[in-house]
Protein backbone atom coordinates (compact mmCIF):
# COMPACT_ATOMS: atom_id res chain seq x y z
CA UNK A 1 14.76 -26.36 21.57
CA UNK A 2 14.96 -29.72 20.22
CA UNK A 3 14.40 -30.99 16.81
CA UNK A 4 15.20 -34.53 16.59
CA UNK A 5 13.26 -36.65 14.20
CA UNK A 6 12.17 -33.12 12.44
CA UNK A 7 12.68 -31.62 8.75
CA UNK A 8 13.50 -28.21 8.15
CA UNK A 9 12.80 -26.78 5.12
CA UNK A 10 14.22 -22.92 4.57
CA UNK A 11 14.00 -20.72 1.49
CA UNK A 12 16.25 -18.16 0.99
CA UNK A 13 18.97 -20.17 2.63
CA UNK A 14 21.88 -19.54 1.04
CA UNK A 15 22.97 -17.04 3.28
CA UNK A 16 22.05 -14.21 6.08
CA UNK A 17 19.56 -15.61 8.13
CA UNK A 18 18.45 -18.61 6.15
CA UNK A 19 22.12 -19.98 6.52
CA UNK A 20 22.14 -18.97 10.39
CA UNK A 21 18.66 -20.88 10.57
CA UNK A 22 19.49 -23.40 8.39
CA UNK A 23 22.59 -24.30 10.88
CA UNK A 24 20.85 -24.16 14.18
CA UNK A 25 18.39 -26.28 12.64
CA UNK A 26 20.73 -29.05 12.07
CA UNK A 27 22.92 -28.52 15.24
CA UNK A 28 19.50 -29.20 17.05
CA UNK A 29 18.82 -32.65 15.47
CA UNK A 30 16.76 -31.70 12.12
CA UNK A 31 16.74 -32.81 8.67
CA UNK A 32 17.51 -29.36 6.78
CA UNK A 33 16.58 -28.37 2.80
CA UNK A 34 17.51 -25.71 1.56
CA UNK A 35 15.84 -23.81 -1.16
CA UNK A 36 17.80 -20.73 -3.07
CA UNK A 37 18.39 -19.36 -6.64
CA UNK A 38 21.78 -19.01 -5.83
CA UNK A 39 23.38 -22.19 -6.59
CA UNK A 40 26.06 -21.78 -5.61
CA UNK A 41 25.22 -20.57 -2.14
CA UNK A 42 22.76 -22.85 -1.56
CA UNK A 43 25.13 -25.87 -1.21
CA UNK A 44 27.42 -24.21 0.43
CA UNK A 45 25.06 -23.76 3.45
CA UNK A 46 24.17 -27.35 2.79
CA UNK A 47 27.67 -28.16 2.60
CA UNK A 48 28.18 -26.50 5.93
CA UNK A 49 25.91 -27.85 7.97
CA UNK A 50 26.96 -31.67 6.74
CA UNK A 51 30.76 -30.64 7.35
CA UNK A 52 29.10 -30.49 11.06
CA UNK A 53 27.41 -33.54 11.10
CA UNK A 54 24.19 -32.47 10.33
CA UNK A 55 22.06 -33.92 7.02
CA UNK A 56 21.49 -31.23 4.66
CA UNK A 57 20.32 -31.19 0.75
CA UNK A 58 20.37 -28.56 -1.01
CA UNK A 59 17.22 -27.57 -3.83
CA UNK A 60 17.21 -24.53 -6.26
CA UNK A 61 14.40 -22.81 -7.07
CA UNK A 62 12.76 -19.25 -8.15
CA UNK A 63 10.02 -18.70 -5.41
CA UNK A 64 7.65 -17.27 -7.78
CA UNK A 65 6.88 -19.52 -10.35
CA UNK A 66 4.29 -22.15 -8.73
CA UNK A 67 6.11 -25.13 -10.48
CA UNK A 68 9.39 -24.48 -8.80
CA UNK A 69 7.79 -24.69 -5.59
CA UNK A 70 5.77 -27.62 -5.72
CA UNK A 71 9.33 -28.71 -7.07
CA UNK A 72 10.78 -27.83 -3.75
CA UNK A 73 8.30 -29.97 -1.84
CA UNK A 74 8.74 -32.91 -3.89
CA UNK A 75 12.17 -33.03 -3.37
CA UNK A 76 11.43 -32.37 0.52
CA UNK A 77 9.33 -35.04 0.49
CA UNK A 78 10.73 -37.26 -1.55
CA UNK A 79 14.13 -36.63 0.31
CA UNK A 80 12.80 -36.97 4.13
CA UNK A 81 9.31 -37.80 4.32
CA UNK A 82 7.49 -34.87 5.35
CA UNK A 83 7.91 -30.88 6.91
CA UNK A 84 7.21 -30.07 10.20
CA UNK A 85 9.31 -26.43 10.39
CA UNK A 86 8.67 -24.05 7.20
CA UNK A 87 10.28 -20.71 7.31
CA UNK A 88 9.28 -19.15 4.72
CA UNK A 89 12.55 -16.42 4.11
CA UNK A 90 13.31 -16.12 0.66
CA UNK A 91 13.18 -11.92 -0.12
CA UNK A 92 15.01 -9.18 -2.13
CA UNK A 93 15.35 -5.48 -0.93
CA UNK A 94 14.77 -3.77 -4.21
CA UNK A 95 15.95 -0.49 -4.88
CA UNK A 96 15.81 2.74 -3.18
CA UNK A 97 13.56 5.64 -4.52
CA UNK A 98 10.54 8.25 -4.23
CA UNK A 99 7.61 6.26 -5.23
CA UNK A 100 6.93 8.97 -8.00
CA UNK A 101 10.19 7.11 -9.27
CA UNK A 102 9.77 3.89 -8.38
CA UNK A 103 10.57 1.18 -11.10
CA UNK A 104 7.68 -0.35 -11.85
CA UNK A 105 9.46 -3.84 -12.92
CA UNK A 106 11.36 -3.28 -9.88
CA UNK A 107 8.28 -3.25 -7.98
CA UNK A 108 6.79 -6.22 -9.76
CA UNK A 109 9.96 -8.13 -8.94
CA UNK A 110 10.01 -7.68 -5.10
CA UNK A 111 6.15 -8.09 -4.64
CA UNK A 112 6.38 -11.66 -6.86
CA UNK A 113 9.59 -12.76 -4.69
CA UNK A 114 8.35 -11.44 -1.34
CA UNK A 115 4.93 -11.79 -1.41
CA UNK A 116 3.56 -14.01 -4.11
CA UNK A 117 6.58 -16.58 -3.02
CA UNK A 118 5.39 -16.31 0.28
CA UNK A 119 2.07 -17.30 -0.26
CA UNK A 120 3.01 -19.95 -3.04
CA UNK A 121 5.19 -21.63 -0.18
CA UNK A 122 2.35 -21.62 2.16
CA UNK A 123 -0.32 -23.13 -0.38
CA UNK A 124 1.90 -25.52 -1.57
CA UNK A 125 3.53 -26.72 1.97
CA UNK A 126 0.36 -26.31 4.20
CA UNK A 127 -1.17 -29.71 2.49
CA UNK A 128 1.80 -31.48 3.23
CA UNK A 129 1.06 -30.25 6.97
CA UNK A 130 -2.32 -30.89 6.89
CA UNK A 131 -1.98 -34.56 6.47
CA UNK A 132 0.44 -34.86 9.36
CA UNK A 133 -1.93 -32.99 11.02
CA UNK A 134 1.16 -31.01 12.26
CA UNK A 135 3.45 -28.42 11.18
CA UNK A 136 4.99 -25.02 12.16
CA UNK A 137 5.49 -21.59 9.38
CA UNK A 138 7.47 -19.17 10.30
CA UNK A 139 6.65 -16.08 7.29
CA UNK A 140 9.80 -13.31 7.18
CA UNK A 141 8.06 -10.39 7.36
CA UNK A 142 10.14 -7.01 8.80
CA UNK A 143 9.87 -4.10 10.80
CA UNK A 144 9.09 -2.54 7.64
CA UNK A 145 5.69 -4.65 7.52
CA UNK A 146 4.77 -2.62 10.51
CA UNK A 147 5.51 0.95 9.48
CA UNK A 148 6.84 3.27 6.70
CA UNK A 149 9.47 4.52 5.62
CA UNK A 150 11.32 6.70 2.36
CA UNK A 151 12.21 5.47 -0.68
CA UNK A 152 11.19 1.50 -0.14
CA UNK A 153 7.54 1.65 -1.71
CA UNK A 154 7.31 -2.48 -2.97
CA UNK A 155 9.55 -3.77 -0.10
CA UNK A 156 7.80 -2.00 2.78
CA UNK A 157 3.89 -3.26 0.84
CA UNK A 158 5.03 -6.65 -0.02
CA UNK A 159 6.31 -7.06 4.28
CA UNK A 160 2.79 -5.83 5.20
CA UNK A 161 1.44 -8.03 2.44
CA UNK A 162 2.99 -10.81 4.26
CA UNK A 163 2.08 -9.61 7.70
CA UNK A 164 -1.73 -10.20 6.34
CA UNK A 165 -1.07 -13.42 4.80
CA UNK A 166 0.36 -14.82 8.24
CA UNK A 167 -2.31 -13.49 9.90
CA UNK A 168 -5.38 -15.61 7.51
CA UNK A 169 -2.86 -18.68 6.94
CA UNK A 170 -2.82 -18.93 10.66
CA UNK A 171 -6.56 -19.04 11.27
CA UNK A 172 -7.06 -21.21 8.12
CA UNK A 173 -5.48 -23.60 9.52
CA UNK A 174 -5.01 -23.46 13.49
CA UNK A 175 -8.12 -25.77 14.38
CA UNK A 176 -5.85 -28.58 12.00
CA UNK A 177 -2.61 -28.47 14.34
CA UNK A 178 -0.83 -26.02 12.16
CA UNK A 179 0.38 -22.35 13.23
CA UNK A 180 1.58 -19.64 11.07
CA UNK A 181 4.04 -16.31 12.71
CA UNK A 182 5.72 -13.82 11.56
CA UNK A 183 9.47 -12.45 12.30
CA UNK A 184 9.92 -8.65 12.11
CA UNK A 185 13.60 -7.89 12.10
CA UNK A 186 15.21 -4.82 11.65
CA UNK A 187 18.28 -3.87 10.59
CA UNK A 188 20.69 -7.31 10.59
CA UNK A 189 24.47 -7.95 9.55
CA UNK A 190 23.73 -9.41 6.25
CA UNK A 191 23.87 -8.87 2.74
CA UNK A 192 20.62 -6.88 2.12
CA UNK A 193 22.06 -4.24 4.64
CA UNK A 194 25.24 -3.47 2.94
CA UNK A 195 22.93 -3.45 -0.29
CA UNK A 196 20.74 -0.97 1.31
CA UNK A 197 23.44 1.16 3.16
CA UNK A 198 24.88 1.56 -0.50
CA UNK A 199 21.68 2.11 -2.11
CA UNK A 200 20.63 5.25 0.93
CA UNK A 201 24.55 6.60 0.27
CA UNK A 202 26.80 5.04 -2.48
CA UNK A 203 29.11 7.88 -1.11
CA UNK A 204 29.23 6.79 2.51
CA UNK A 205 27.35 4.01 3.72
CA UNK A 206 29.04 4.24 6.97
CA UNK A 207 27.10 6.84 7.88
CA UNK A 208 23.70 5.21 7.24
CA UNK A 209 25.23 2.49 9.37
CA UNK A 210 25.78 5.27 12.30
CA UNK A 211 22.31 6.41 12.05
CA UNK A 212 20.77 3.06 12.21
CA UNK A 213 22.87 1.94 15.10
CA UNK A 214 22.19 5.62 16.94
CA UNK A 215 18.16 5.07 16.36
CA UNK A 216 18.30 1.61 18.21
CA UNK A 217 18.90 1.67 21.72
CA UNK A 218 20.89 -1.84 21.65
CA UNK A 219 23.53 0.19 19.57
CA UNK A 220 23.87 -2.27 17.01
CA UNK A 221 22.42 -4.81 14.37
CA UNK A 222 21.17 -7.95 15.15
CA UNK A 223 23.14 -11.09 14.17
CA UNK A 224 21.75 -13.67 12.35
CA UNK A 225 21.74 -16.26 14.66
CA UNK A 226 19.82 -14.01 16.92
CA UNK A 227 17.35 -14.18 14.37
CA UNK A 228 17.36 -17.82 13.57
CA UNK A 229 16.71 -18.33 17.34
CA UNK A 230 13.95 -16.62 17.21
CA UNK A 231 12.53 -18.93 14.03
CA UNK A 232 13.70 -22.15 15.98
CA UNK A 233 11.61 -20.86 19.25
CA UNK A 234 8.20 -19.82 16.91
CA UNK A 235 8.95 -23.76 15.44
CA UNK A 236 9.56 -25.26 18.75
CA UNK A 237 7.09 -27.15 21.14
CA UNK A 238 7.85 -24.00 23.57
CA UNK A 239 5.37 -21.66 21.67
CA UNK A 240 2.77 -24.18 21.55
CA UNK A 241 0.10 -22.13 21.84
CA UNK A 242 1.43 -19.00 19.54
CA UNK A 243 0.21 -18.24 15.97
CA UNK A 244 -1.11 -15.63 13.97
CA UNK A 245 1.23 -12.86 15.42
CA UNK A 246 4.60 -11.78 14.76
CA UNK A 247 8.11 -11.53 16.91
CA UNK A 248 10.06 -8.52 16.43
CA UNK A 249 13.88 -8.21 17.27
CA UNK A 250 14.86 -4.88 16.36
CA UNK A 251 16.96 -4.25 19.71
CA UNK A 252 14.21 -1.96 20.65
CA UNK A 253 14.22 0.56 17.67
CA UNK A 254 10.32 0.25 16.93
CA UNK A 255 9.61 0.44 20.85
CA UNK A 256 11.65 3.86 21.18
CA UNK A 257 10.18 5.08 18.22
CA UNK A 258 13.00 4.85 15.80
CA UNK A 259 11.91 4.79 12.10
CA UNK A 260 11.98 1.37 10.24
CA UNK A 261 14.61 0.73 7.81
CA UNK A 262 14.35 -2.85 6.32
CA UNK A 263 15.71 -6.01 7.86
């Protein structure tokens, strides 16, 4: 998987898996961006991948409101010239409750971050695409935007939400030399898993870790750079022909039947 001569642009990249994708990127050969509200993490996964010889700016931005986005292509563009790899990663867990008790600001929140600033990525980047006649999304969706599961009412809609919008985006614009996938992870060794293994039990998270490790037959979470291989490959020339479906690495959980957590 080569990307010489490419741009990268990742939201969401100030750590997790936007950081892990944002360095493989650039240890590949590609021009990286890297959009957060976190400024402070932001540059320091553009700081990171520079301290490694790669070239790496760093743009902040709240993925819901239309005019940071366009904001974040400008800068793109202005900055490198054009996007060929888009993954689209920026997402919040929420909290954890019956949806009888679900917070409905809370669940306005994660539906505008997950799934309106997926789709305002997509209709804001896709016309850059389309006049290169080229270009590669890659939406993060979850194994929780395949199935249910307790207490995560707006994270588990707003992952099928963008499970639907992959699957249009892609046929919108496959006969231009564009494709749009999806990545389903489950649980990973980031932030938003110690968040939700605190959220489940403040009183012992280990033990939601135990469960979640015993209900995938790998035994463990994935890492991050697992994941961001997995983005690199959907952007890469060797899944040519792939779009409008999704990749899951969940070590096997949803295969054996194990219930879906979040990523």
């Amino acid at each position: 998987m080569k990307f010489d001569g490419k741009v990268a642009l990742i939201t969401g990249g100030g750590g997790g898996i936007g950081r892990a994708t944002a360095i493989g990127f650039a240890a590949r050969g590609a021009k990286v961006v890297v959009v957060d509200t976190d400024n402070a993490a932001g540059e320091a996964t553009a700081g990171i991948v520079r301290q490694t010889g790669g070239d790496a700016k760093f743009q902040p931005a709240d993925v819901t409101k239309s005019a940071d986005v366009q904001a974040y292509v400008k800068a793109t563009l202005d900055a490198y010239g054009r996007i060929d790899c888009f993954f689209n990663n920026a997402g919040i867990e929420g909290q954890v409750a019956a949806t009888q008790d679900y917070e409905e600001a809370m669940f306005d929140r994660v539906i505008a971050v997950n799934l309106k600033g997926a789709f305002l990525g997509m209709r804001h980047v896709i016309p850059v695409m389309l006049r290169q006649k080229s270009g590669t999304i890659v939406n993060t969706a979850s194994v929780a935007g395949l199935f249910g599961g307790p207490g995560m009412a707006a994270y588990v809609a707003s992952k099928h939400g963008v499970m639907g919008l992959t699957k249009v985006a892609s046929a919108d614009v496959a006969p231009h030399g564009i494709r749009v996938n999806a990545i389903c992870p489950g649980p990973v060794e980031t932030r938003m898993m110690r968040s939700l293994e605190a959220l489940r039990n403040p009183q012992d998270p280990a033990s939601v870790i135990a469960a979640n490790r015993a209900a995938t037959p790998t035994g463990r979470y994935a890492l991050p750079e697992e994941i961001a291989n997995a983005v690199m490959y959907l952007c890469s020339d060797l899944s040519g022909d792939i779009t409008g479906t999704h990749l899951v690495i969940d070590g096997g959980r949803s295969g054996s039947g194990g219930a879906a957590r979040a990523r």
